[in-house]
Protein backbone atom coordinates (compact mmCIF):
# COMPACT_ATOMS: atom_id res chain seq x y z
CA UNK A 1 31.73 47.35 -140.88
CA UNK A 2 28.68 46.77 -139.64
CA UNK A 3 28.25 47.18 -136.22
CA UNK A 4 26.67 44.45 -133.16
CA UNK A 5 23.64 46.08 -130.73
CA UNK A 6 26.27 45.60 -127.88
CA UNK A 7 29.11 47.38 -129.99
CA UNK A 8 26.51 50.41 -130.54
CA UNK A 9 25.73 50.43 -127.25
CA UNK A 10 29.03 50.66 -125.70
CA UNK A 11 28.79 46.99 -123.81
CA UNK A 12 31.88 45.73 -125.82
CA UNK A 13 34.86 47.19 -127.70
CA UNK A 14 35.30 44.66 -130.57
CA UNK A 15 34.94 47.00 -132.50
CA UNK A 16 37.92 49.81 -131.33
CA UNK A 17 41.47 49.38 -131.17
CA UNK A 18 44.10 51.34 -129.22
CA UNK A 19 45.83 54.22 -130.12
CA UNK A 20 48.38 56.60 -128.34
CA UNK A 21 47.67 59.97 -128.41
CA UNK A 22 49.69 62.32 -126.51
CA UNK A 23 50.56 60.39 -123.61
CA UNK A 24 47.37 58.17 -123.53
CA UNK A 25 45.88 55.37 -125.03
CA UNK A 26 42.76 56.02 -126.41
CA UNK A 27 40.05 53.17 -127.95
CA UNK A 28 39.05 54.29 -131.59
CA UNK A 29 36.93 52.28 -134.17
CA UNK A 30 39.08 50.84 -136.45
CA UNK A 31 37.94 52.85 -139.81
CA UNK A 32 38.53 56.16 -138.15
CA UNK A 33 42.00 55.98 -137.06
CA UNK A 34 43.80 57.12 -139.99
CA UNK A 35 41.89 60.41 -140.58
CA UNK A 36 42.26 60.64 -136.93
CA UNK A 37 46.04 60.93 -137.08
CA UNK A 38 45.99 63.52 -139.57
CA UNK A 39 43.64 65.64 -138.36
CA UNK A 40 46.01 65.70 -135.02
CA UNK A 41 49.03 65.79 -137.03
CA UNK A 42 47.64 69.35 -139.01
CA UNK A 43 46.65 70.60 -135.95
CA UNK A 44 49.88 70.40 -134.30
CA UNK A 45 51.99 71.19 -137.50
CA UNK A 46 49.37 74.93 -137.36
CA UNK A 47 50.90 75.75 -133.39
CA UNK A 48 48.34 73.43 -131.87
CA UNK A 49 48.76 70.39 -128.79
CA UNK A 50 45.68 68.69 -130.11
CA UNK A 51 44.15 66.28 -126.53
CA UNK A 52 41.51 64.53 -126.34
CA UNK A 53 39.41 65.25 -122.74
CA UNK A 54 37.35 62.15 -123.53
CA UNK A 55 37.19 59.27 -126.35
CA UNK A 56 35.45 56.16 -126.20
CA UNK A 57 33.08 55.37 -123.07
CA UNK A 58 31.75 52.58 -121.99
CA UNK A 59 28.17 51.27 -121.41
CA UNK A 60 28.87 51.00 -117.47
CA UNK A 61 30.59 54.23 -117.80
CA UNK A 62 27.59 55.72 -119.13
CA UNK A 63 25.12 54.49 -116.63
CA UNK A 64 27.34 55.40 -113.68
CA UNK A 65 27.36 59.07 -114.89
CA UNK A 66 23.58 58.66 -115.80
CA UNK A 67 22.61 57.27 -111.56
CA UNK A 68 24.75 59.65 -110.21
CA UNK A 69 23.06 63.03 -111.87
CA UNK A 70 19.50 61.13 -111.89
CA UNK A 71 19.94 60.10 -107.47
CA UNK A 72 21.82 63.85 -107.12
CA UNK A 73 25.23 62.61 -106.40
CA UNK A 74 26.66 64.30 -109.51
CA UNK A 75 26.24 68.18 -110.71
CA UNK A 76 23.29 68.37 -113.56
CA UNK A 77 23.98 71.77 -115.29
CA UNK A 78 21.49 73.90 -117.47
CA UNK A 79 22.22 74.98 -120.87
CA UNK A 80 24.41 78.33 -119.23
CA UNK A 81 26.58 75.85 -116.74
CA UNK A 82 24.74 76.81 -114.13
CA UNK A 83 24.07 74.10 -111.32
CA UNK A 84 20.12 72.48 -111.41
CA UNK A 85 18.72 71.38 -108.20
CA UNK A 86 17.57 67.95 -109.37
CA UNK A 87 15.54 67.48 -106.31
CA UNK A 88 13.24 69.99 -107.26
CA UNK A 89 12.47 68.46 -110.55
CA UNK A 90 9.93 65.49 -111.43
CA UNK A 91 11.20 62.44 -112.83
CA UNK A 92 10.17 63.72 -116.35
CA UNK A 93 11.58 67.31 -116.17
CA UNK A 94 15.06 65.38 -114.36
CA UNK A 95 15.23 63.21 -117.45
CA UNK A 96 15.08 66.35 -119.73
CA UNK A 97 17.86 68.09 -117.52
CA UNK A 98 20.40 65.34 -117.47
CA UNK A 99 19.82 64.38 -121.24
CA UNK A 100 20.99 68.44 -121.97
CA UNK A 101 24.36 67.12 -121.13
CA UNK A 102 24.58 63.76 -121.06
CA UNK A 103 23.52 60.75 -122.99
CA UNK A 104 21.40 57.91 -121.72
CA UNK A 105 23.68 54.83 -121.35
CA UNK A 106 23.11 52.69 -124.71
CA UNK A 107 22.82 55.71 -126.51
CA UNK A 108 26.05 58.37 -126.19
CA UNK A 109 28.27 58.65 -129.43
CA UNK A 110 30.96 57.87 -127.39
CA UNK A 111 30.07 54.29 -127.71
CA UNK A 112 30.93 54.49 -130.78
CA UNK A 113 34.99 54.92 -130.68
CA UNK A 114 33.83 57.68 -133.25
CA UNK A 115 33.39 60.93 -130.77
CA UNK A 116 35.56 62.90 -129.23
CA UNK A 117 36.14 65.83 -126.89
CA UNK A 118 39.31 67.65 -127.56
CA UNK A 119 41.26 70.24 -126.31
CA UNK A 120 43.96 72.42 -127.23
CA UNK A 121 46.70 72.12 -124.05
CA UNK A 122 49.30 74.74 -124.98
CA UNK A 123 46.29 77.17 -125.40
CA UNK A 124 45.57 76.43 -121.48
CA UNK A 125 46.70 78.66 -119.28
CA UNK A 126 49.14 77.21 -116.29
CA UNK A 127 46.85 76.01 -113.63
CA UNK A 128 43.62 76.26 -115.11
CA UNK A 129 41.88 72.78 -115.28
CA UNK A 130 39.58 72.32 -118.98
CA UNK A 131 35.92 72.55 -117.68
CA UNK A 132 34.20 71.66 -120.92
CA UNK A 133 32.09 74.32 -121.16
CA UNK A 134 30.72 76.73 -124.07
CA UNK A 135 32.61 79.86 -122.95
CA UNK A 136 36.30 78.67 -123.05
CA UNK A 137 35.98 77.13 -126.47
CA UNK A 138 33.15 80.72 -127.80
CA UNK A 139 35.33 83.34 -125.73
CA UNK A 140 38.44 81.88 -124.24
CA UNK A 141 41.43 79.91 -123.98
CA UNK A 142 40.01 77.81 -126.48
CA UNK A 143 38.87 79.90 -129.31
CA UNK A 144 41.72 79.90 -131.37
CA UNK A 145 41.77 76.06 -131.98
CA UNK A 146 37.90 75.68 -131.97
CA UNK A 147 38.30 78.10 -135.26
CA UNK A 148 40.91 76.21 -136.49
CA UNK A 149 39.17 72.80 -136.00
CA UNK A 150 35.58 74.68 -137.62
CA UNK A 151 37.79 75.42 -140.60
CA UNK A 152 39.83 72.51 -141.35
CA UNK A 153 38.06 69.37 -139.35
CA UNK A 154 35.53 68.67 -142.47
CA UNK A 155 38.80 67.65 -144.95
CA UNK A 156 39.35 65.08 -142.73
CA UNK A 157 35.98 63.86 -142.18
CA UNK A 158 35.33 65.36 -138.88
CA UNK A 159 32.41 67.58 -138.01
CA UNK A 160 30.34 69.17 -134.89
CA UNK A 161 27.24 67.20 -134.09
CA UNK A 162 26.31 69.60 -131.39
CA UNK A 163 27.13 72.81 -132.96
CA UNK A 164 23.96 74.56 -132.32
CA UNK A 165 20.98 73.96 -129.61
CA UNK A 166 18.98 72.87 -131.48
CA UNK A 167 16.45 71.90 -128.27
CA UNK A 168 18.25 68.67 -127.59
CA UNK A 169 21.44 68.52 -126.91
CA UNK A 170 23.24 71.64 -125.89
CA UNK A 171 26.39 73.60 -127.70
CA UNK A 172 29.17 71.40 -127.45
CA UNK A 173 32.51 72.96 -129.57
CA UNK A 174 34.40 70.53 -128.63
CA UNK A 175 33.01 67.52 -129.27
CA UNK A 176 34.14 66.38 -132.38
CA UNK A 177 32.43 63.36 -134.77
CA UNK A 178 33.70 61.28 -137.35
CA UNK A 179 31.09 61.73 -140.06
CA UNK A 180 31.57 58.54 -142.15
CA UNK A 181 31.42 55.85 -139.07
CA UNK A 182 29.16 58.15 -137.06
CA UNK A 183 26.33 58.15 -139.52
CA UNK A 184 26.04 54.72 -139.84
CA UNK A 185 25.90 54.02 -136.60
CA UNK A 186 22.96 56.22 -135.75
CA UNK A 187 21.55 54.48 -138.43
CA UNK A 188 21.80 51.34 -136.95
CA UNK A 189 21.05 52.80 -133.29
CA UNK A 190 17.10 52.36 -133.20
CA UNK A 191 14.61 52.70 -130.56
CA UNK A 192 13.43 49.28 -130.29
CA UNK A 193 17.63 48.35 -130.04
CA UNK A 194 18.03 51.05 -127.33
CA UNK A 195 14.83 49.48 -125.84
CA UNK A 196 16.37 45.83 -125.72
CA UNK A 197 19.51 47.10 -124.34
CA UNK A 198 18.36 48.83 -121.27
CA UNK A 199 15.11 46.89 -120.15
CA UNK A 200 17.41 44.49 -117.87
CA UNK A 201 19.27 47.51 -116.59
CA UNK A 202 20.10 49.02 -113.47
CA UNK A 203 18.81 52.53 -114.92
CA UNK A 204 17.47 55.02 -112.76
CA UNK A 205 14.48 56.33 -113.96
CA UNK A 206 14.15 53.63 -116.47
CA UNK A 207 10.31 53.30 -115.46
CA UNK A 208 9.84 56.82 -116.93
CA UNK A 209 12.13 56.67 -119.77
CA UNK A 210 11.30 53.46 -121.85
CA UNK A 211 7.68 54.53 -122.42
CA UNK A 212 9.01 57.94 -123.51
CA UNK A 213 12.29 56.62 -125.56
CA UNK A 214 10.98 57.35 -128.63
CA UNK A 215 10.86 61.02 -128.23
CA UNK A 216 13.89 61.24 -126.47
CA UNK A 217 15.30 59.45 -128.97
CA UNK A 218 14.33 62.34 -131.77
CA UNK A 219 14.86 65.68 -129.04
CA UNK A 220 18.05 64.24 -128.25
CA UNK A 221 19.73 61.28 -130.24
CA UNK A 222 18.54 61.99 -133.72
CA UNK A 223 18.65 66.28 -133.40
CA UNK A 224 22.07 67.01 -134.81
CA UNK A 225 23.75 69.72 -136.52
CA UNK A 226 24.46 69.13 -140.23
């Protein structure tokens, strides 16, 4: 299908329909939901509880989490988890630390109802809280299903967009993409769209960002793992 500028950029959800997962409803684009299934039903028929942390997010979603790391009011991390002070940054070296980690609004794969960050819950140990970070997924609780999910995710269409820092984006092993969908959106997803979308915006920042979108746009949007 081929998808509006406000369904790429996360502003409506025309596009997704609901699906229970676990014990949550999730919002999924509509040609992924089938592989979807399987890939959660092989998972769990292998030893697995296959979660999702986070599926579809919303454009206001997006720029709350953008305002509160760009004003300070929400933890910017470096590419080792380790806490930046923002406040010590320029606006142009800020927009660089936040983008490590999080998407501009407009622009996050989450928009998409194609993205996902999962999680393996029986592999996490009682009382510790999934952080989303490198380590538990490289050297912890999470290993096991990460090289489960690096072996068998590609028969169902799946792969890791952010499988290697690649000087945008940093390591993510658990965020998972649905390769067929994905790619045409990001196809569709162009500067000048991204430009129209957030003009009128509350954005923080936005002053510094729009004249430098375009090479955000290939450090961070475009720079994938294959």
């Amino acid at each position: 299908m081929i998808m509006t500028p406000d369904q790429l950029t996360g502003k409506v959800t025309t596009h997704l329909c609901s699906q229970l997962i676990g014990r949550k409803h999730f919002l999924i684009h509509q040609n992924v939901t089938d592989d979807l299934t399987k890939l959660i039903h092989a998972a769990n028929r292998d030893g697995f509880d296959f979660h999702i942390a986070s599926g579809f997010r919303s454009f206001e979603q997006q720029l709350t989490i953008w305002n509160g790391k760009y004003s300070g009011q929400r933890t910017v991390l470096d590419s080792n988890s380790h806490p930046v002070d923002i406040f010590t940054l320029n606006a142009e070296d800020k927009i660089h630390a936040i983008m490590k980690w999080s998407a501009l609004p407009g622009t996050s794969r989450h928009h998409w109802g194609t993205d996902f960050d999962v999680y393996d819950r029986a592999g996490l140990p009682d009382g510790v809280t999934m952080k989303l970070e490198p380590w538990e997924y490289l050297q912890s609780h999470q290993k096991p299903f990460y090289q489960w999910l690096v072996k068998h995710a590609v028969t169902y269409g799946f792969y890791f967009p952010y499988e290697q820092d690649l000087g945008g984006v940093a390591i993510e092993p658990w965020h998972l993409s649905y390769r067929p969908v994905a790619s045409d959106c990001l196809k569709s997803l162009s500067v000048e769209l991204i430009t129209q979308q957030l003009r009128d915006e509350p954005l923080l920042g936005k002053k510094f960002i729009l004249p430098r979108l375009k090479s955000l746009y290939t450090q961070y949007i475009s720079n994938l793992s294959l």
